[in-house]
C-alpha atoms as a PDB file:
ATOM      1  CA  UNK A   1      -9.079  -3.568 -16.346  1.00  0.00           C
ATOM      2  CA  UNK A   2      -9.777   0.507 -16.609  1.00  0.00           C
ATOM      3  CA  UNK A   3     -11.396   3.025 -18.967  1.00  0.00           C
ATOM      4  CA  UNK A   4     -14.950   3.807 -19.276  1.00  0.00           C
ATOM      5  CA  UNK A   5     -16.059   0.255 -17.493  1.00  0.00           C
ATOM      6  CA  UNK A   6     -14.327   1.124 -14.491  1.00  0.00           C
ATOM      7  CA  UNK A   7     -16.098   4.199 -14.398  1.00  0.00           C
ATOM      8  CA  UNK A   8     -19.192   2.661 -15.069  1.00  0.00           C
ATOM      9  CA  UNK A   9     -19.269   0.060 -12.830  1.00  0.00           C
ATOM     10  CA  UNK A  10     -18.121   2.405 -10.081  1.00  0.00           C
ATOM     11  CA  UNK A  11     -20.415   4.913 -10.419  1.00  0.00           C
ATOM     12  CA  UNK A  12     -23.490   3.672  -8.444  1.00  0.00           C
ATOM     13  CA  UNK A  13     -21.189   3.078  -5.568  1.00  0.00           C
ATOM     14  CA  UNK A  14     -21.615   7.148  -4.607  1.00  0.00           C
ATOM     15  CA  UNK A  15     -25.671   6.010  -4.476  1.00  0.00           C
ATOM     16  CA  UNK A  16     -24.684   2.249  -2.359  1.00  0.00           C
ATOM     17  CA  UNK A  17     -22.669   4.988   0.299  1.00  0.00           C
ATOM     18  CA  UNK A  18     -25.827   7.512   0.113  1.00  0.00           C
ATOM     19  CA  UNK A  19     -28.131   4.971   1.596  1.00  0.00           C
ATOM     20  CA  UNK A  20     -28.285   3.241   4.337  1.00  0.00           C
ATOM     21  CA  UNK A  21     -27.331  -0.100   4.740  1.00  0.00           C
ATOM     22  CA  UNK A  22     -30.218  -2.392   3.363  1.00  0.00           C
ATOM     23  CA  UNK A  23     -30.470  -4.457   0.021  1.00  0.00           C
ATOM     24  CA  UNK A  24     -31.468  -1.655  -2.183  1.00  0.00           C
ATOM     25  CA  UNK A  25     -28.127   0.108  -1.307  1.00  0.00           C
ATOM     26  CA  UNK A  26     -26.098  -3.293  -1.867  1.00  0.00           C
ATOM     27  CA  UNK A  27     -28.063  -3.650  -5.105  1.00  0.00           C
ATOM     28  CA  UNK A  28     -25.971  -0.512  -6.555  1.00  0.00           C
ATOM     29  CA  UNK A  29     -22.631  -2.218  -5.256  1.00  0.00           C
ATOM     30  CA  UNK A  30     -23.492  -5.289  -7.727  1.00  0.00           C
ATOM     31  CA  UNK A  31     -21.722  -3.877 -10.758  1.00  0.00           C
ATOM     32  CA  UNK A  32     -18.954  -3.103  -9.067  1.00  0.00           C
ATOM     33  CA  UNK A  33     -18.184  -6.721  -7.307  1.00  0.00           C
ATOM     34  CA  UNK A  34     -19.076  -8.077 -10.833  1.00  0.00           C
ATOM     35  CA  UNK A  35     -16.378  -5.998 -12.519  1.00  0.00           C
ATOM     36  CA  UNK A  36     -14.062  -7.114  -9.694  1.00  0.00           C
ATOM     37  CA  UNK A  37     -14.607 -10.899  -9.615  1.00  0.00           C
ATOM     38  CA  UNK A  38     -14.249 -11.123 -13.096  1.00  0.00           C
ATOM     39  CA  UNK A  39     -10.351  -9.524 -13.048  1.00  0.00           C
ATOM     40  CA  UNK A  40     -10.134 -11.956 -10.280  1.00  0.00           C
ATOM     41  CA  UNK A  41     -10.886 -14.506 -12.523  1.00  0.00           C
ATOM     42  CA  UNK A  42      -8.720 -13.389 -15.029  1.00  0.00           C
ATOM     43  CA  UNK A  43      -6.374 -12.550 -12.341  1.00  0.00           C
ATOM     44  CA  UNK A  44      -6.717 -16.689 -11.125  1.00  0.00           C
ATOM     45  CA  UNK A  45      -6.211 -17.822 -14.157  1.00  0.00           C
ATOM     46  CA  UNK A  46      -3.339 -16.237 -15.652  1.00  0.00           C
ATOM     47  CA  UNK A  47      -1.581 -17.046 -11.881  1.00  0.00           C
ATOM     48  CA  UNK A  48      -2.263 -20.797 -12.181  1.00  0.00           C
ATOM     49  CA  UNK A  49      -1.030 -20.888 -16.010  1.00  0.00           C
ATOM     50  CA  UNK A  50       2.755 -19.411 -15.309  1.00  0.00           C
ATOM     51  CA  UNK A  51       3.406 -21.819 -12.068  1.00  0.00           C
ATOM     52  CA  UNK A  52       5.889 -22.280 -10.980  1.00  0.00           C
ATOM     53  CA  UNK A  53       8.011 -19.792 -12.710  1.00  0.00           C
ATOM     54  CA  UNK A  54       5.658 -16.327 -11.465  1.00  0.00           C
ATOM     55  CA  UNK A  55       6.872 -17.473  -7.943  1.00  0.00           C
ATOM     56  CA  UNK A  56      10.456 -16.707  -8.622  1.00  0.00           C
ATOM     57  CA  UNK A  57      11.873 -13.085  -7.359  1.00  0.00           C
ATOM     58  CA  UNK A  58      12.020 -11.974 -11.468  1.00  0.00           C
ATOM     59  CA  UNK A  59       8.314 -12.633 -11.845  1.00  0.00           C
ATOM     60  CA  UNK A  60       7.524 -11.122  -8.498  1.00  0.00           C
ATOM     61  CA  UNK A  61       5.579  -7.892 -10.273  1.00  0.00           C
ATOM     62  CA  UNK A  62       3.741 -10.158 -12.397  1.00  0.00           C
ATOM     63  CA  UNK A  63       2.813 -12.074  -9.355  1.00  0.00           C
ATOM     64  CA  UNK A  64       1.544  -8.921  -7.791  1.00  0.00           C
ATOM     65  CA  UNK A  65      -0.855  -7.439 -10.364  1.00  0.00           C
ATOM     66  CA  UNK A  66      -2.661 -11.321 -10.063  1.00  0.00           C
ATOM     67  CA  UNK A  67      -2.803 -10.575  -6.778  1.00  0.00           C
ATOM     68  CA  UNK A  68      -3.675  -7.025  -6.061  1.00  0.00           C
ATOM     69  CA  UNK A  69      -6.699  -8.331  -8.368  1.00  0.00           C
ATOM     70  CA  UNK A  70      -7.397 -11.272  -6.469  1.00  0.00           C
ATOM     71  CA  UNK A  71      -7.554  -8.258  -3.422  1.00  0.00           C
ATOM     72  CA  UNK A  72      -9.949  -5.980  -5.718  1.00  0.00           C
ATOM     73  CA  UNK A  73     -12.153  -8.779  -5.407  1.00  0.00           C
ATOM     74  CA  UNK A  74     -12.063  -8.956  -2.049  1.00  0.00           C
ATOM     75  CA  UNK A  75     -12.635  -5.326  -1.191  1.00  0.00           C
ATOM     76  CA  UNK A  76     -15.820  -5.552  -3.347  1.00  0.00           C
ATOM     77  CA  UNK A  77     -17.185  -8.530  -1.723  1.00  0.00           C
ATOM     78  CA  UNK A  78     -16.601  -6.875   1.809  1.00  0.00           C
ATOM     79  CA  UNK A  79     -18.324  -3.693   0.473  1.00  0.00           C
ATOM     80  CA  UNK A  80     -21.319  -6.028  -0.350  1.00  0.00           C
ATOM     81  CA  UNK A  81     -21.225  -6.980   2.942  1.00  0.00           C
ATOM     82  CA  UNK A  82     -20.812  -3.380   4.471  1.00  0.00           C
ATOM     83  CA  UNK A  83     -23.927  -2.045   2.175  1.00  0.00           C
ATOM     84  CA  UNK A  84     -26.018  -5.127   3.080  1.00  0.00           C
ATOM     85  CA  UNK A  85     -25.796  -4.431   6.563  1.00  0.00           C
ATOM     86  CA  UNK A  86     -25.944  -8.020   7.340  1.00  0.00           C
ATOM     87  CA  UNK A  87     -24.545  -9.265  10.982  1.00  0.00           C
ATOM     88  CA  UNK A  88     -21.242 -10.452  10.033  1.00  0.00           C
ATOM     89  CA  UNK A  89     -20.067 -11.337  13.751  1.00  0.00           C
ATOM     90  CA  UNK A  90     -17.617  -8.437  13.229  1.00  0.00           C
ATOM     91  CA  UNK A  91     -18.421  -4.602  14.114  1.00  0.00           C
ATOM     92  CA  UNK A  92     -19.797  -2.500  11.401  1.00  0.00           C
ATOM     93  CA  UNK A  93     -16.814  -0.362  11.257  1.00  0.00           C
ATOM     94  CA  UNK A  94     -14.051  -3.445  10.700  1.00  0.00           C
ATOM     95  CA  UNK A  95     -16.550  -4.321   7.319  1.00  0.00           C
ATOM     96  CA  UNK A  96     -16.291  -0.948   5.622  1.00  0.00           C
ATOM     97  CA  UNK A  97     -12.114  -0.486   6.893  1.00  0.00           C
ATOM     98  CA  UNK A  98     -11.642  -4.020   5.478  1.00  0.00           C
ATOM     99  CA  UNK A  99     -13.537  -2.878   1.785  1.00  0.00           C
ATOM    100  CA  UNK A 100     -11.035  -0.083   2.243  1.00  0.00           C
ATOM    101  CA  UNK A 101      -7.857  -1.683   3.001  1.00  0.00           C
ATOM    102  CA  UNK A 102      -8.380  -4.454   0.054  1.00  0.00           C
ATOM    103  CA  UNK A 103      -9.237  -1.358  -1.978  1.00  0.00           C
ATOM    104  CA  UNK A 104      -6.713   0.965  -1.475  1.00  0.00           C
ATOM    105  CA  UNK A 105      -3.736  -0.829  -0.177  1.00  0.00           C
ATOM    106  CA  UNK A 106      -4.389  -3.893  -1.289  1.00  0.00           C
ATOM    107  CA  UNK A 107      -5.679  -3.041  -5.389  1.00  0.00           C
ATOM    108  CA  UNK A 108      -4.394   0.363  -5.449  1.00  0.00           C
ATOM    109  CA  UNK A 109      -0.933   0.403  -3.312  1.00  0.00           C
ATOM    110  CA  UNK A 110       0.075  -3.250  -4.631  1.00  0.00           C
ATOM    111  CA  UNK A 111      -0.764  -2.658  -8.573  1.00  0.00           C
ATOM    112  CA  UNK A 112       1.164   0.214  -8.834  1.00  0.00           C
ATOM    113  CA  UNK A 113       4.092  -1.737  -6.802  1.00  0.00           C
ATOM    114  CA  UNK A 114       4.282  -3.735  -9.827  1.00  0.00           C
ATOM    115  CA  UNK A 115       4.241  -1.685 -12.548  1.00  0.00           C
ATOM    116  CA  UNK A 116       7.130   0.152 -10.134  1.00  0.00           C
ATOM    117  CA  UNK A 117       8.697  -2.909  -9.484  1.00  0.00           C
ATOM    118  CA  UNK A 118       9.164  -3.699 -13.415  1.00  0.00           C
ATOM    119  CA  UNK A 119      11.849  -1.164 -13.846  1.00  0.00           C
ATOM    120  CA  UNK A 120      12.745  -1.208 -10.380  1.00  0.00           C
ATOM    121  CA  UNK A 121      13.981  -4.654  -9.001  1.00  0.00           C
ATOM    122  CA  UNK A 122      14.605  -3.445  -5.650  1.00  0.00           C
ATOM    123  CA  UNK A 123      11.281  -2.740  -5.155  1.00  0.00           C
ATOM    124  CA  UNK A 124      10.147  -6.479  -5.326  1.00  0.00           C
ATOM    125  CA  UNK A 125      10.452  -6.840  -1.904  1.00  0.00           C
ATOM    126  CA  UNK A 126       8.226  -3.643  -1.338  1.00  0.00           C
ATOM    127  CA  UNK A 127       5.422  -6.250  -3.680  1.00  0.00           C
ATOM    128  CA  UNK A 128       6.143  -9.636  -1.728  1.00  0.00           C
ATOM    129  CA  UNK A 129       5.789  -7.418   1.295  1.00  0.00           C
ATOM    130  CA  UNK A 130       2.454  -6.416   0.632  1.00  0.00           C
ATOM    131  CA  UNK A 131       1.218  -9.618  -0.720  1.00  0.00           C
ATOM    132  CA  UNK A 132       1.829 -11.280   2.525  1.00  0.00           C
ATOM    133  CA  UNK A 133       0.971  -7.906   4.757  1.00  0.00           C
ATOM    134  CA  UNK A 134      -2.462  -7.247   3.677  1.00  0.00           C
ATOM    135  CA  UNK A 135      -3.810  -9.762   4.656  1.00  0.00           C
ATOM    136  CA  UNK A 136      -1.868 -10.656   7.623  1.00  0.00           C
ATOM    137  CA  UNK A 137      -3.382  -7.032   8.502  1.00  0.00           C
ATOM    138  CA  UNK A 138      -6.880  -8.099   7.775  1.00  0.00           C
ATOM    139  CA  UNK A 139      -6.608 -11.408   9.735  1.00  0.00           C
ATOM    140  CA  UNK A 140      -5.411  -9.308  12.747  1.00  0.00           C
ATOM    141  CA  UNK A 141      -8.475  -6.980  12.473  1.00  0.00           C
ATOM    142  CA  UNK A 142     -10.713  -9.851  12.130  1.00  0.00           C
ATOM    143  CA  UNK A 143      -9.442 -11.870  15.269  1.00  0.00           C
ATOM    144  CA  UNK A 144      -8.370  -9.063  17.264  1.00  0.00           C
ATOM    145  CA  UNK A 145      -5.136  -9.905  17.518  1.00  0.00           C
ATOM    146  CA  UNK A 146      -2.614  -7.176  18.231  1.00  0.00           C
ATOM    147  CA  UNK A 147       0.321  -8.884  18.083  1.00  0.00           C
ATOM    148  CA  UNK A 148      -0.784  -9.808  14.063  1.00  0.00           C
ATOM    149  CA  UNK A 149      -1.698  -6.521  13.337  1.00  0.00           C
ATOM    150  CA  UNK A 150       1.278  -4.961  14.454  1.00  0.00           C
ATOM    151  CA  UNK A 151       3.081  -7.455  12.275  1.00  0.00           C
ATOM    152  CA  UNK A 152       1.201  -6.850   9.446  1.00  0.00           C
ATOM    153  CA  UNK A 153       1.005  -3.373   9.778  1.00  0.00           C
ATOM    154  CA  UNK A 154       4.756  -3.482   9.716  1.00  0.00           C
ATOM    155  CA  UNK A 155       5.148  -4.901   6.895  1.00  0.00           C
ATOM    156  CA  UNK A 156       2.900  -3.174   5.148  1.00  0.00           C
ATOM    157  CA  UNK A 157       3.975   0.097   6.114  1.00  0.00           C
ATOM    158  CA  UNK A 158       7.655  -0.736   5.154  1.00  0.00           C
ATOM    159  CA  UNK A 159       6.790  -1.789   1.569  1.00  0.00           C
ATOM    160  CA  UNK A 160       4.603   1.099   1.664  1.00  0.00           C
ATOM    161  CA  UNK A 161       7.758   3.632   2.333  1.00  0.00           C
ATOM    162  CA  UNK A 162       9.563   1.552  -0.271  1.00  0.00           C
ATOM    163  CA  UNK A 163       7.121   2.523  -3.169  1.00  0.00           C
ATOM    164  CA  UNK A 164       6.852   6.102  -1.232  1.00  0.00           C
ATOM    165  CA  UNK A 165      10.641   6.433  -2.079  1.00  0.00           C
ATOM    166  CA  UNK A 166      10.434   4.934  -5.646  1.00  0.00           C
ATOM    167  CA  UNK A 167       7.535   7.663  -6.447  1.00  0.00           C
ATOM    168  CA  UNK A 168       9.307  10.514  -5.293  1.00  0.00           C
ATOM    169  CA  UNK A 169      12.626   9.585  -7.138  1.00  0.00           C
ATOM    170  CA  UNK A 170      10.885   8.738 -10.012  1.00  0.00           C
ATOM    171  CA  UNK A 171      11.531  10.388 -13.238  1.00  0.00           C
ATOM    172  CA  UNK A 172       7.906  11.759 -14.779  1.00  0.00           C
ATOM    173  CA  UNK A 173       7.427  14.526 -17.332  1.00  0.00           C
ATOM    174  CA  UNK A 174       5.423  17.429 -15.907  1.00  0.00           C
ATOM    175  CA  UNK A 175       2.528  17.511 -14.500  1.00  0.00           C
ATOM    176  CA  UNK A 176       3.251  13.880 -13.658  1.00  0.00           C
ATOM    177  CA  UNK A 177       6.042  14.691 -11.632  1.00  0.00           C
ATOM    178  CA  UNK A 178       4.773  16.698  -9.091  1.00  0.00           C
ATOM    179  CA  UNK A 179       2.015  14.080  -8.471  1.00  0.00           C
ATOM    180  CA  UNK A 180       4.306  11.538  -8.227  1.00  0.00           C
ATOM    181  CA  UNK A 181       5.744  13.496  -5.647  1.00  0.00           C
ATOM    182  CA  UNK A 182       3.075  14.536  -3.581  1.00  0.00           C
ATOM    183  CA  UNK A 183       1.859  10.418  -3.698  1.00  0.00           C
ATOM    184  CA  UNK A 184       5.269   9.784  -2.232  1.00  0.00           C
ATOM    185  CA  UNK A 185       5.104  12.575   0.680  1.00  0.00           C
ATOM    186  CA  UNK A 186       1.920  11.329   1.859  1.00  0.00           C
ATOM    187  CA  UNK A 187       3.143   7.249   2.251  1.00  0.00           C
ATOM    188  CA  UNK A 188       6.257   8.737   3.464  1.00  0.00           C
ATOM    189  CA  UNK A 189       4.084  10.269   6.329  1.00  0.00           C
ATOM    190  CA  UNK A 190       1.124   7.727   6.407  1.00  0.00           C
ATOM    191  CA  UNK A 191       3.003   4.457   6.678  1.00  0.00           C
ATOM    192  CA  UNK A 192       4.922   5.019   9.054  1.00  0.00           C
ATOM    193  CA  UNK A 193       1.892   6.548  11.586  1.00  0.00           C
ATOM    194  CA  UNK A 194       0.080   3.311  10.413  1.00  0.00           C
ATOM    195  CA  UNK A 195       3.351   1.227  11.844  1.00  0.00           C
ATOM    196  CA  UNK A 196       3.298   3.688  14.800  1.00  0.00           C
ATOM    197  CA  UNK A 197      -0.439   3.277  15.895  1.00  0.00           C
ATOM    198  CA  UNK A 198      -0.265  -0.799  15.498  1.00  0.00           C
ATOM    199  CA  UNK A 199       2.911  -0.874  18.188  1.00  0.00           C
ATOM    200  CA  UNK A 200       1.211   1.810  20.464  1.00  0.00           C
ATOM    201  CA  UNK A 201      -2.029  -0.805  20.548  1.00  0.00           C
ATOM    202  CA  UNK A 202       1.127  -4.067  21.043  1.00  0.00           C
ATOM    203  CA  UNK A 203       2.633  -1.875  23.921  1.00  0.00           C
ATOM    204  CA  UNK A 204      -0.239  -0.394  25.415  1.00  0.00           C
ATOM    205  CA  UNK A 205       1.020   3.408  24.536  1.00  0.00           C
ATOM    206  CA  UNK A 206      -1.129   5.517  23.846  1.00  0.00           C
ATOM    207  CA  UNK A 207      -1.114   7.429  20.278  1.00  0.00           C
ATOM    208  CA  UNK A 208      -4.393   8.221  18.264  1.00  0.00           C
ATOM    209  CA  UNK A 209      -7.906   7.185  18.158  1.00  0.00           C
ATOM    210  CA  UNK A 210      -9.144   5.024  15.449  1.00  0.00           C
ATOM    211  CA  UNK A 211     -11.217   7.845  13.996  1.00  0.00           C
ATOM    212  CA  UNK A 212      -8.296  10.322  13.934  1.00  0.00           C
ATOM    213  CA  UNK A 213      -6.439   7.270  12.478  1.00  0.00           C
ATOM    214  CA  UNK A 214      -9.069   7.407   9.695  1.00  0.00           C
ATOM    215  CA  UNK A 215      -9.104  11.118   9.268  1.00  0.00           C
ATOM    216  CA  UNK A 216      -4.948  11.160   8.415  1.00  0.00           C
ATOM    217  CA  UNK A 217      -3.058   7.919   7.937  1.00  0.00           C
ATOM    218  CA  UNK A 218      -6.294   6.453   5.600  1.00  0.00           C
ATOM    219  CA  UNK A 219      -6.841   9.990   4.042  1.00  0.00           C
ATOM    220  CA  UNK A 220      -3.002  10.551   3.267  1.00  0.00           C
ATOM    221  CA  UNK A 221      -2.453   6.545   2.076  1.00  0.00           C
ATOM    222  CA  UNK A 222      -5.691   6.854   0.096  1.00  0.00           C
ATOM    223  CA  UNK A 223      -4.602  10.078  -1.361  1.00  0.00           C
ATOM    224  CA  UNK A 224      -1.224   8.698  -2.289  1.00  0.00           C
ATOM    225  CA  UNK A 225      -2.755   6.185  -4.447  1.00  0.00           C
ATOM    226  CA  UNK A 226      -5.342   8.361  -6.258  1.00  0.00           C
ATOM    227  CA  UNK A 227      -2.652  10.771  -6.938  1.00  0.00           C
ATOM    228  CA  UNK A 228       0.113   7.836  -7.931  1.00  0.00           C
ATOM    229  CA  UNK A 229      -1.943   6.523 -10.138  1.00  0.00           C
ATOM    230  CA  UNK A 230      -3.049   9.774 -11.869  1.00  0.00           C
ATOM    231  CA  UNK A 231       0.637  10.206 -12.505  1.00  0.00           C
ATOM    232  CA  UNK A 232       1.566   6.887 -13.660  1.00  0.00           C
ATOM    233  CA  UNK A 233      -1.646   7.017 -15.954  1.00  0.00           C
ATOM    234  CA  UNK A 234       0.029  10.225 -17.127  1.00  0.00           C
END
């Protein structure tokens, strides 16, 4: 799933986020959830055919590409959602940050976990980690529940570190290097705020707003993936 279809598909997503919510503006977000659902089809079937065996700790990055693409599908189906402007029972803004999360962390962060993870076994437990995070993450958004989300966000953020770590010792020709590196500073920073924020919420600390949550620890773990998979593409 890449090249020129990616692109193509993704395109008319920069006209979905220029309008305002309303069925025209989810009409551009169709090729995009098409694209998705069909590499979580793919993604479906290929999990189903090597059972029992992609369950085993060996198989664990094979496991997580059929899952990070079982995610992508997700994330397109909630940006649907977010461009439809439908009443969901759920606040606008938990929508669009669970299209984002499923995106990013759970597409973005957990494919290139895998491919990691295929040369790296230590970092299996950085893919299991997000497998089961990202959606214990989600499910605390959804229902509110702090005491999930700080769980989730915990585990996320630790198998996020662990691929921050693999990216920055990782050993890519220049100008992959560098952007390997600079993918790695920014998870090493944005993980752990991400852990940080979720136990300030659990203990009733106080740390950052949600929007200045947006503004850094989304912006530096979104980042980190652009840029990590730029140099891995590389």
């Amino acid at each position: 799933m890449g090249g020129w279809e990616s692109l193509l598909t993704a395109l008319p997503l920069l006209a979905a986020f220029y309008l305002s919510p309303a069925p025209v503006a989810a009409a551009f977000v169709l090729p995009w959830l098409a694209f998705a659902l069909l590499g979580t089809t793919a993604a479906i079937r290929h999990g189903l055919s090597q059972l029992p065996s992609i369950l085993l700790p060996r198989r664990w990055p094979d496991l997580g590409i059929d899952v990070a693409l079982g995610f992508w599908g997700v994330g397109a189906a909630f940006t649907l959602m977010d461009r439809l402007g439908v009443e969901t029972g759920f606040s606008p803004v938990i929508v669009l940050l669970t299209a984002t999360h499923f995106h990013f962390a759970g597409f973005g962060l957990l494919a290139l976990a895998s491919l990691l993870a295929a040369s790296r076994p230590w970092l299996r437990s950085s893919v299991i980690g997000l497998i089961v995070g990202i959606p214990l993450t989600a499910l605390g958004f959804v229902l509110s529940s702090d005491p999930i989300n700080a769980v989730g966000a915990l585990v996320v953020g630790s198998s996020g570190i662990g691929v921050g770590i693999a990216l920055l010792t990782g050993r890519f020709t220049e100008p992959a290097g560098w952007l390997s590196r600079a993918a790695g500073v920014a998870l090493l920073v944005g993980m752990p705020m991400g852990i940080a924020w979720s136990l300030a919420i659990l203990t009733g600390q106080s740390f950052v707003d949600l929007e200045t949550m947006v503004r850094t620890h989304g912006a530096l773990n979104s980042m980190a993936v652009l840029l990590a998979v730029a140099a891995y593409r590389a």
